[in-house]
N, C-alpha and C. Protein backbone atom coordinates (compact mmCIF):
# COMPACT_ATOMS: atom_id res chain seq x y z
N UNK A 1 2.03 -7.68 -8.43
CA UNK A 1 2.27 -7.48 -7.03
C UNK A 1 0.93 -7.41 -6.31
N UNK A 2 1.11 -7.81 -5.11
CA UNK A 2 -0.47 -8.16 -4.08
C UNK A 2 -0.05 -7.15 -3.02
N UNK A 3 -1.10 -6.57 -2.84
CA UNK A 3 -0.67 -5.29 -1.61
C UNK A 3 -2.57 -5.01 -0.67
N UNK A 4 -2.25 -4.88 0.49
CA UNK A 4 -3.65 -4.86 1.20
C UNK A 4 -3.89 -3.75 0.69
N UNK A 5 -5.67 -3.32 0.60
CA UNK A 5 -6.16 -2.16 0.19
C UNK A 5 -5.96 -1.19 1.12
N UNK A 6 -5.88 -1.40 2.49
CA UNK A 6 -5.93 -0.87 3.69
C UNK A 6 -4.99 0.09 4.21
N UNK A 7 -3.66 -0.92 3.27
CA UNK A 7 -2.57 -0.53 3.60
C UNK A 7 -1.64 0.35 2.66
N UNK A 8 -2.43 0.33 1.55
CA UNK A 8 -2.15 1.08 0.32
C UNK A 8 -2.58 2.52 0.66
N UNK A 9 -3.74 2.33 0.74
CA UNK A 9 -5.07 3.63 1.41
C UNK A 9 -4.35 4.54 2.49
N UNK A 10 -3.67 3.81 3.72
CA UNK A 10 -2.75 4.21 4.78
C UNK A 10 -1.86 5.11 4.39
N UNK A 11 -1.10 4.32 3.06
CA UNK A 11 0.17 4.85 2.51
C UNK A 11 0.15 6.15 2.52
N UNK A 12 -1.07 6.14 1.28
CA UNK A 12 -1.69 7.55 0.25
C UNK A 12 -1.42 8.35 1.64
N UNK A 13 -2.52 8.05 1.86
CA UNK A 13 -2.85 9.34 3.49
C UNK A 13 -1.73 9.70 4.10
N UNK A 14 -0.98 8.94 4.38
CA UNK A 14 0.55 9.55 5.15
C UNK A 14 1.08 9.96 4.11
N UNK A 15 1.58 9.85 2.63
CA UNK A 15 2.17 10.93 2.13
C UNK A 15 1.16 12.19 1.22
N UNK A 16 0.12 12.40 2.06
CA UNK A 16 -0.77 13.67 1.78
C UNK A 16 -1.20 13.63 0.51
N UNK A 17 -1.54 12.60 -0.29
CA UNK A 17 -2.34 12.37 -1.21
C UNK A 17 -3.92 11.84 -1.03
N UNK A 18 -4.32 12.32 -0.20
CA UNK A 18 -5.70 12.58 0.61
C UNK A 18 -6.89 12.44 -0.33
N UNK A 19 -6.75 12.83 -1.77
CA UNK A 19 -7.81 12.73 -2.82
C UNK A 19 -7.50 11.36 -3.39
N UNK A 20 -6.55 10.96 -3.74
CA UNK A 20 -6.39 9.55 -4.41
C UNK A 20 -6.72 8.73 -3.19
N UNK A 21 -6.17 8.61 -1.71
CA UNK A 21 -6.39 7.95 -0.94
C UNK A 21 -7.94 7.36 -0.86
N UNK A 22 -9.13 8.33 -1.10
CA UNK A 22 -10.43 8.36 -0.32
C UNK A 22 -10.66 7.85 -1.29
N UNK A 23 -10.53 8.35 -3.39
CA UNK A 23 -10.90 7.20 -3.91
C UNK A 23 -10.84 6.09 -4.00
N UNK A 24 -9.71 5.56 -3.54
CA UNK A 24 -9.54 4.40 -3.21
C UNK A 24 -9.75 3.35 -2.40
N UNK A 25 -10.22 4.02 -1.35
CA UNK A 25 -11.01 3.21 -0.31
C UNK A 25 -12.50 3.20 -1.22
N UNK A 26 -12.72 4.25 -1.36
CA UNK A 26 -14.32 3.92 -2.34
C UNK A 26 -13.98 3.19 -3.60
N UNK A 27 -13.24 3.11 -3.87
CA UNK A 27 -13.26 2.12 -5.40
C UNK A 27 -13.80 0.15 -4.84
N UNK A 28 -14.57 -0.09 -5.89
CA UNK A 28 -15.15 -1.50 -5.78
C UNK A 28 -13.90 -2.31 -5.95
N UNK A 29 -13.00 -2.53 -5.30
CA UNK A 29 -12.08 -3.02 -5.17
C UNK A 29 -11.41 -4.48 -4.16
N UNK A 30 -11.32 -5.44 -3.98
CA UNK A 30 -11.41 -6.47 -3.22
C UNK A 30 -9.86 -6.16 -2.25
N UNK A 31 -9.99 -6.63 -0.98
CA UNK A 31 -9.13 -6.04 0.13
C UNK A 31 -7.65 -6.29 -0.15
N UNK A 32 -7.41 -7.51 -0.91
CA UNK A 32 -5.80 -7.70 -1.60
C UNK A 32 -5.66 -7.01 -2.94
N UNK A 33 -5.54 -6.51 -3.10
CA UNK A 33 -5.10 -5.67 -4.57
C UNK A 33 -3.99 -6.12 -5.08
N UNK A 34 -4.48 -6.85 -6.54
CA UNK A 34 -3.24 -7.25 -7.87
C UNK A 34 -3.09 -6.32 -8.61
N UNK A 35 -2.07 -5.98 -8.48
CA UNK A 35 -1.77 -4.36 -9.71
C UNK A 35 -1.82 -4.91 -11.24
N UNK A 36 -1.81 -6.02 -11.48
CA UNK A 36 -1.89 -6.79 -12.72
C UNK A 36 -3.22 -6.31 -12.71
N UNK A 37 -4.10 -7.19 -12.29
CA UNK A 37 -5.38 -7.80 -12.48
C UNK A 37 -6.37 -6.62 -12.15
N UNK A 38 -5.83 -5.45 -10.93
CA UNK A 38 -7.06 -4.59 -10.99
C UNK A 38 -5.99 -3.19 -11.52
N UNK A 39 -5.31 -3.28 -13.06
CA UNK A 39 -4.58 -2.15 -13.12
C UNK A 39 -5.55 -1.18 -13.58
N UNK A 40 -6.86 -1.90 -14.27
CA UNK A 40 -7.49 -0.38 -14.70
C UNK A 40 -8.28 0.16 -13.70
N UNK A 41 -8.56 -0.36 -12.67
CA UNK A 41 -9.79 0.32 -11.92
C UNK A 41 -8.46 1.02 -10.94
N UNK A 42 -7.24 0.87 -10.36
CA UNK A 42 -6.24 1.51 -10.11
C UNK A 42 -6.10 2.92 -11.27
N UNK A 43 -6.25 2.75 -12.30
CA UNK A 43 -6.04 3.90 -13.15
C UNK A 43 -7.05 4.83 -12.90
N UNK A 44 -7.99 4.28 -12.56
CA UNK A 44 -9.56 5.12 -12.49
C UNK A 44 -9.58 5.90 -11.28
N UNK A 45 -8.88 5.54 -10.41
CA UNK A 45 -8.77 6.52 -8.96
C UNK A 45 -7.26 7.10 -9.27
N UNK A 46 -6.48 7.30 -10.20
CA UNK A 46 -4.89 8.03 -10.40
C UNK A 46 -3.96 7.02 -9.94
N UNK A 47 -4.16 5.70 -10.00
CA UNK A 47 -2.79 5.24 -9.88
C UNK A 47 -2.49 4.32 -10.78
N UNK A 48 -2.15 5.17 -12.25
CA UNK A 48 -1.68 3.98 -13.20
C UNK A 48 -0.21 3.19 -12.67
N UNK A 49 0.21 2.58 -13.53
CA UNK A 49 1.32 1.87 -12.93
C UNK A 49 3.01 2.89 -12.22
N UNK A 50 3.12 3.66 -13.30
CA UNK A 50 4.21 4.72 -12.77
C UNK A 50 3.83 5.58 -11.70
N UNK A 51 2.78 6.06 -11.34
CA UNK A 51 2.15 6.72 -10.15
C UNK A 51 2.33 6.00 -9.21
N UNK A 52 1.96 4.52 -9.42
CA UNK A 52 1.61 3.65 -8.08
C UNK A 52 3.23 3.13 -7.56
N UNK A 53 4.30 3.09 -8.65
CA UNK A 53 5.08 2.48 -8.42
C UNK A 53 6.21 3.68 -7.95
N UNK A 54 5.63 4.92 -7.88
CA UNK A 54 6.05 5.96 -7.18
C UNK A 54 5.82 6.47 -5.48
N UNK A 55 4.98 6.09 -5.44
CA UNK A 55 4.08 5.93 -3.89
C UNK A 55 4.97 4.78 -3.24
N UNK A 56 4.95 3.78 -4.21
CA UNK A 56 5.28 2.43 -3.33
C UNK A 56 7.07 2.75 -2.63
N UNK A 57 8.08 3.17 -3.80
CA UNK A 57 9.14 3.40 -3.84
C UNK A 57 9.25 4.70 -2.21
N UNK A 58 8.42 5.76 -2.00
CA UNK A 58 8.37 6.83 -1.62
C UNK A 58 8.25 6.12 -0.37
N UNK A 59 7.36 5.27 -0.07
CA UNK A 59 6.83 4.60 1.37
C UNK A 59 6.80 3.19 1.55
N UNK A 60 7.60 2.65 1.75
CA UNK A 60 7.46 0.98 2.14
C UNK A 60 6.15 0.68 2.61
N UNK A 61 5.20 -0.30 2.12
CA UNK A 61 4.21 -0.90 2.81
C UNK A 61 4.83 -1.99 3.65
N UNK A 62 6.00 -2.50 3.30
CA UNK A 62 6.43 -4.03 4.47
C UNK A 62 5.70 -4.83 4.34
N UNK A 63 5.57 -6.21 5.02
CA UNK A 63 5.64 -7.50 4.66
C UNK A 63 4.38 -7.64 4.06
N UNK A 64 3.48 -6.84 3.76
CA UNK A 64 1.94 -6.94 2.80
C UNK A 64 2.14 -7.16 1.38
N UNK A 65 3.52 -6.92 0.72
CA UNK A 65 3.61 -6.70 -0.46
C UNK A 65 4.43 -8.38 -0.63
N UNK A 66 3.39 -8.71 -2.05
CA UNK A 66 4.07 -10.04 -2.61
C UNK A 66 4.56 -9.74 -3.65
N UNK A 67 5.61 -10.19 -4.47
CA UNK A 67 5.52 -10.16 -5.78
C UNK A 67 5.64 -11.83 -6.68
């Protein structure tokens, strides 16, 4: 799945995950995010795949998300 960093980052912050959020804007990370392709540096700021796919479920990002 392809999701903007921006809008991921947004997510975090509106559901008060404020520490994962900020790493994530600081993570060396390119502005479309592949949960495939960048799953470990996603693990490295707390969002392995069940975390992330908990956030996502919790808050719709809308039409940013490909699969």
């Amino acid at each position: 799945m392809e999701l903007a960093k921006q809008d991921l980052v947004a997510l975090l912050h509106g559901q008060g995950d404020n520490d994962t959020a900020d790493a994530l804007g600081a993570a060396d990370l390119p502005d479309t995010i592949d949960t495939e392709r960048d799953a470990d540096a996603l693990s490295a700021v707390g969002l392995d795949q069940a975390t992330l796919q908990g956030h996502l479920a919790a808050g719709a990002i809308g039409g940013n998300m490909t699969m």
